[in-house]
Protein backbone atom coordinates (compact mmCIF):
# COMPACT_ATOMS: atom_id res chain seq x y z
CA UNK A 1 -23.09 200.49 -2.54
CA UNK A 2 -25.25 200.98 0.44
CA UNK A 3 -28.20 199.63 -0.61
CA UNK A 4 -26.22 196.53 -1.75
CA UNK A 5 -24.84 195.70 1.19
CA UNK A 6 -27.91 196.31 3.22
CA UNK A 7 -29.62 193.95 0.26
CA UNK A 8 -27.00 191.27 1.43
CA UNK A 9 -27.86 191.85 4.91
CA UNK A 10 -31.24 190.55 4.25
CA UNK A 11 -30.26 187.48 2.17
CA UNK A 12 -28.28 186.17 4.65
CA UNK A 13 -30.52 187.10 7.63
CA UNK A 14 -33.64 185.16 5.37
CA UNK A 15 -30.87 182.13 5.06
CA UNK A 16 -30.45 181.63 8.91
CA UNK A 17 -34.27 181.85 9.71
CA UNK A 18 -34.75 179.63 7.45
CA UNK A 19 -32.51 177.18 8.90
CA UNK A 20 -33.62 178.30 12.57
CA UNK A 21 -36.87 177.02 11.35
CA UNK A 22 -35.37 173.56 9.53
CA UNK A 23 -33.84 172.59 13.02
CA UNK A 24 -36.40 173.91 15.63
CA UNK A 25 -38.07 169.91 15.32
CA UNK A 26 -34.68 168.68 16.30
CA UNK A 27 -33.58 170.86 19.12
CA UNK A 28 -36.57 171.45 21.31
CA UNK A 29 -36.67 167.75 22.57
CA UNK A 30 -32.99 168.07 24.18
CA UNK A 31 -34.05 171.47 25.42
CA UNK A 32 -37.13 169.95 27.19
CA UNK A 33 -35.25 167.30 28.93
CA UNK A 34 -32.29 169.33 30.07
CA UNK A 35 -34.05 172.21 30.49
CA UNK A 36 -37.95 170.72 31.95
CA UNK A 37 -39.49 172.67 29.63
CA UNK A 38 -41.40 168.94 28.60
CA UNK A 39 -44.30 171.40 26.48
CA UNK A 40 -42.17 172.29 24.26
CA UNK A 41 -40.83 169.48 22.40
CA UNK A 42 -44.08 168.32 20.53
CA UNK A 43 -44.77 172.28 19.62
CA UNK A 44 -42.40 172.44 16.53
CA UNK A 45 -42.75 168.97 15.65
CA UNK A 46 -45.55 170.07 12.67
CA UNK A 47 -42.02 171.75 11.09
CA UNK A 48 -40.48 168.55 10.48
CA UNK A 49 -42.22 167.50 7.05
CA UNK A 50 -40.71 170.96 5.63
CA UNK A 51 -37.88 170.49 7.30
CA UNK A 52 -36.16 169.47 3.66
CA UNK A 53 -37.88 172.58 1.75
CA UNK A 54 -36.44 174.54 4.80
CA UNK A 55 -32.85 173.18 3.72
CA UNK A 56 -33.04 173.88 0.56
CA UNK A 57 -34.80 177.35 0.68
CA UNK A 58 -31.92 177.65 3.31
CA UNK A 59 -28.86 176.72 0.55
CA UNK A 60 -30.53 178.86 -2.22
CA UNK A 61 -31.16 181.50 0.24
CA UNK A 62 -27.15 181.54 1.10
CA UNK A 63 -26.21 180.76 -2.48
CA UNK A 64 -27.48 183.91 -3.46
CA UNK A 65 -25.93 185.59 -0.94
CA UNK A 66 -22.86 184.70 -1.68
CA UNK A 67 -23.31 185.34 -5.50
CA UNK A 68 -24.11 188.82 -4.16
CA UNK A 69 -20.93 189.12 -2.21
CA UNK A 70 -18.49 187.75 -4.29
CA UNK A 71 -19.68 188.83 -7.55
CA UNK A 72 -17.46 191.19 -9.76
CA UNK A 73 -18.65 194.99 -9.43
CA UNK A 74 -19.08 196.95 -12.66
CA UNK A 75 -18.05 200.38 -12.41
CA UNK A 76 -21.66 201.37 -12.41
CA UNK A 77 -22.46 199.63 -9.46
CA UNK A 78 -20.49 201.81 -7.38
CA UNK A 79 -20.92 205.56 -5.91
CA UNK A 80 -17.01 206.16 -6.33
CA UNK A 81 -14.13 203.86 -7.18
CA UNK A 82 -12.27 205.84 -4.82
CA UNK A 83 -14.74 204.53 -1.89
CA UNK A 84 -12.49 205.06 1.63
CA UNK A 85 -11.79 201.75 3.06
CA UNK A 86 -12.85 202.83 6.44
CA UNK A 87 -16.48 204.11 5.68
CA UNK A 88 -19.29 202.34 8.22
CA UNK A 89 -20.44 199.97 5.33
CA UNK A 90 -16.91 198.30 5.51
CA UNK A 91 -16.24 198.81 9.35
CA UNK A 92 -20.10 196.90 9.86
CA UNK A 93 -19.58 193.02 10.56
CA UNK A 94 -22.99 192.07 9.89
CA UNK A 95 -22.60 193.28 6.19
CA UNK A 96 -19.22 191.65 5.70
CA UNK A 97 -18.42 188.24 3.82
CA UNK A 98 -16.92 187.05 7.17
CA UNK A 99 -20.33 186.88 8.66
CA UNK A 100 -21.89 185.35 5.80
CA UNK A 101 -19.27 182.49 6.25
CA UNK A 102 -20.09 182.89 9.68
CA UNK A 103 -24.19 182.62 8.99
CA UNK A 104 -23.62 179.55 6.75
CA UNK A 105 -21.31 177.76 9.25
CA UNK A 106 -24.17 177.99 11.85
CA UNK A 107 -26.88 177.09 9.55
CA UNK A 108 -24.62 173.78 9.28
CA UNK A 109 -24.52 173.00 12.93
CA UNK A 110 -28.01 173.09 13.39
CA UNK A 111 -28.71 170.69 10.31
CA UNK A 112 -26.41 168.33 11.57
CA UNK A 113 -27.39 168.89 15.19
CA UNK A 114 -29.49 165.44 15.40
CA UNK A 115 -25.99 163.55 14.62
CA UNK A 116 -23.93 165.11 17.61
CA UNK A 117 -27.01 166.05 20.35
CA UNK A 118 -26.20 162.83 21.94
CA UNK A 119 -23.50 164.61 23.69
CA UNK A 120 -24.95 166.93 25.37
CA UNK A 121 -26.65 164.55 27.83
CA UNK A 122 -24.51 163.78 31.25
CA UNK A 123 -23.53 160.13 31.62
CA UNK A 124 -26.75 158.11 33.25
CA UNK A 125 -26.02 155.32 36.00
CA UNK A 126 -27.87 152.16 35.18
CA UNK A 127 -26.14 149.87 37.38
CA UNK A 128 -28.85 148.67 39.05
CA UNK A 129 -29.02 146.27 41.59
CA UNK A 130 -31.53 143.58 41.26
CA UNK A 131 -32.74 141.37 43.60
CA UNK A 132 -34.78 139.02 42.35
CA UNK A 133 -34.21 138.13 38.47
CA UNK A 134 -37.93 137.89 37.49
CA UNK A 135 -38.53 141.53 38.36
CA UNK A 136 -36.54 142.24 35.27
CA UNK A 137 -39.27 142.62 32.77
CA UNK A 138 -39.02 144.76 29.00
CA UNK A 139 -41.68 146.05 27.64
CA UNK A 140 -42.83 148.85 24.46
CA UNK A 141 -43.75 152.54 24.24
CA UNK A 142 -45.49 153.67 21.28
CA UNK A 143 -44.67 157.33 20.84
CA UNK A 144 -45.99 159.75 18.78
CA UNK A 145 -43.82 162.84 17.85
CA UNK A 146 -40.23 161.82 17.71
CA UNK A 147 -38.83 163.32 14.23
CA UNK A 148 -34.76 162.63 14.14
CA UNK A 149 -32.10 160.71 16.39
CA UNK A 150 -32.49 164.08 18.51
CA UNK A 151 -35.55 162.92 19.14
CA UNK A 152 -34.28 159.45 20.54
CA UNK A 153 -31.49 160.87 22.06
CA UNK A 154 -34.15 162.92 24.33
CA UNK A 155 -36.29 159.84 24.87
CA UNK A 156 -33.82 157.29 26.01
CA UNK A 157 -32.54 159.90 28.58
CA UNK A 158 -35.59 160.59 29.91
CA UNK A 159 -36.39 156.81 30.72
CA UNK A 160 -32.60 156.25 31.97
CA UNK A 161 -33.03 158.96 34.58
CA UNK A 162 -35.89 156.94 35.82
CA UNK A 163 -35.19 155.01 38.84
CA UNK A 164 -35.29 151.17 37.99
CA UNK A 165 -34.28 151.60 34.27
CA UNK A 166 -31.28 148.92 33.09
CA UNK A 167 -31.42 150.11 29.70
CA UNK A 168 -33.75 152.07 26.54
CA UNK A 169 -33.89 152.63 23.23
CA UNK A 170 -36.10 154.19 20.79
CA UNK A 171 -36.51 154.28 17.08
CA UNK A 172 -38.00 157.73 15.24
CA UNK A 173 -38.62 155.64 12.64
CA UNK A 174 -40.97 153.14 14.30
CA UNK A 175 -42.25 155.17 16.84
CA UNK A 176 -41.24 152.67 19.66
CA UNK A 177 -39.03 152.61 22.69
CA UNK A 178 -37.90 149.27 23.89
CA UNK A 179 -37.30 149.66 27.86
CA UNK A 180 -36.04 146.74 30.35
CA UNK A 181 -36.52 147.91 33.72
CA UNK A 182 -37.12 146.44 37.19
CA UNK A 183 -41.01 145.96 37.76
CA UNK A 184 -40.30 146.37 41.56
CA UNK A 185 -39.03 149.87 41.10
CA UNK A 186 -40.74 151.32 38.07
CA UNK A 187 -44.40 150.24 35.89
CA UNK A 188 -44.98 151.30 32.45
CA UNK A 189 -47.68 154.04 33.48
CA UNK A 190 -44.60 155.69 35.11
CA UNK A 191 -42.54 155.28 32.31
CA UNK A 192 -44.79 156.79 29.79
CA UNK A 193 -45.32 159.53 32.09
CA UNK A 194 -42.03 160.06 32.42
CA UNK A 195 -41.90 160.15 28.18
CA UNK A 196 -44.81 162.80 28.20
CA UNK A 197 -43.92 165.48 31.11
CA UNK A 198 -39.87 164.96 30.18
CA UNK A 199 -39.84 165.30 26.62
CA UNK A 200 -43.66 166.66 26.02
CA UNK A 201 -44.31 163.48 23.58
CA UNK A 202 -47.56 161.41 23.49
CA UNK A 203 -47.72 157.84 24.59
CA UNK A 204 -50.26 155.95 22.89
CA UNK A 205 -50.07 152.83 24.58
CA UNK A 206 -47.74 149.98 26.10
CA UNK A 207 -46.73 146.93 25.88
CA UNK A 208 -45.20 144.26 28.40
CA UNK A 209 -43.10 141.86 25.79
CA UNK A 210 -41.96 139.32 28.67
C-alpha cells in the first residue's frame, strides 16, 4: 500500500512540473515588469513551441494519477484489509486524493494564466496633457519574443508607464506594438528601450506611421 501511494506521489508531482514548465513562457513577462527582473522574460520563451506537448503530457500525466487513486483495490493489492485508518500513509496530505485535486486545480490556473494576467497590473494614468496637437505622433515596434496575451499584457504596461504614452497595444501574433505618444516627451529609441530592459524582449526595429 506504501509503495502505491508513494507511486502516486510521483505521478502527480511529474503532472505539476510538467505544467510548471507549459506556463513558465507565459508568466515570466508579468514577473519582469512588476518585478524588474527585464532578463528574464525572453529566457523561457524557447518553451513555448512545447508548450501544447507540455499540456498534454500534463493531462495524461494527471489522468493516470487519478486512475491510480480512484481505482478499485483487489484484495491482493493490500498488506491487510484491516489497514488502521490513522496510519502515516493516510494522515500524509501529499499522498491524498485531496491534493491531487489540489495539483490539478493549479495546473489549471497556470494554463489559463495568459487569459486573467491582465489583472495583475495597477491601473496606468494616460491622461496626458498635450500642448501642441502635432506632437501627437504613432508609430510601430517590431518585437521579437512575445508568446501569449501575457505577453501583451506585459508589453503594453511597460510602454504606458512611460512618460508621454496616450495609449499601446501589441499583438503576439504579429509581433507589433502600435504606440501613440507625444514626440515632445518620449522618441521611439526610448520606447523600445523601455520594451527591452522592462520586459527583456528584442526590438528589431521601428516605425513612425504618421
Amino acid at each position: 500500500m506504501e509503495q502505491n501511494k508513494s507511486s502516486e506521489k510521483k505521478w502527480i508531482g511529474a503532472g505539476l512540473l510538467a505544467a510548471v514548465a507549459a506556463s513558465l513562457c507565459c508568466i515570466t513577462p508579468v514577473l519582469a515588469v512588476l518585478g524588474g527582473l527585464g532578463g528574464i522574460a525572453s529566457t523561457f520563451s524557447w518553451l513555448d513551441p512545447l508548450r501544447p506537448y507540455l499540456i498534454g503530457i500534463t493531462a495524461l500525466v494527471l489522468g493516470f494519477a487519478f486512475y491510480k487513486a480512484y481505482k478499485p483495490e483487489k484484495e491482493g493489492d493490500v498488506d491487510c484489509a484491516c489497514e488502521d485508518e490513522e496510519s502515516p500513509a493516510k494522515k500524509n496530505f501529499l499522498n491524498s486524493k485531496a491534493f491531487l485535486w489540489v495539483v490539478t486545480g493549479v495546473s489549471i490556473l497556470m494554463f489559463a494564466f495568459p487569459s486573467y494576467s491582465h489583472i495583475f497590473f495597477p491601473e496606468t494614468n494616460n491622461n496626458i496633457v498635450v500642448v501642441n496637437e502635432s506632437n501627437i505622433t504613432e508609430a510601430r515596434l517590431y518585437i521579437e519574443g512575445m508568446t501569449c496575451t501575457g505577453c501583451e499584457e506585459s508589453v503594453d504596461y511597460a510602454l504606458q508607464t512611460e512618460e508621454g504614452v496616450i495609449s499601446a497595444t501589441s499583438s503576439y501574433e504579429t509581433g507589433i506594438a502600435e504606440v501613440k505618444f507625444d514626440k515632445s516627451k518620449v522618441n521611439p529609441e526610448q520606447l523600445s528601450k523601455a520594451v527591452e530592459e522592462k520586459v527583456g524582449y528584442k526590438v528589431n526595429k521601428f516605425e513612425i506611421v504618421n
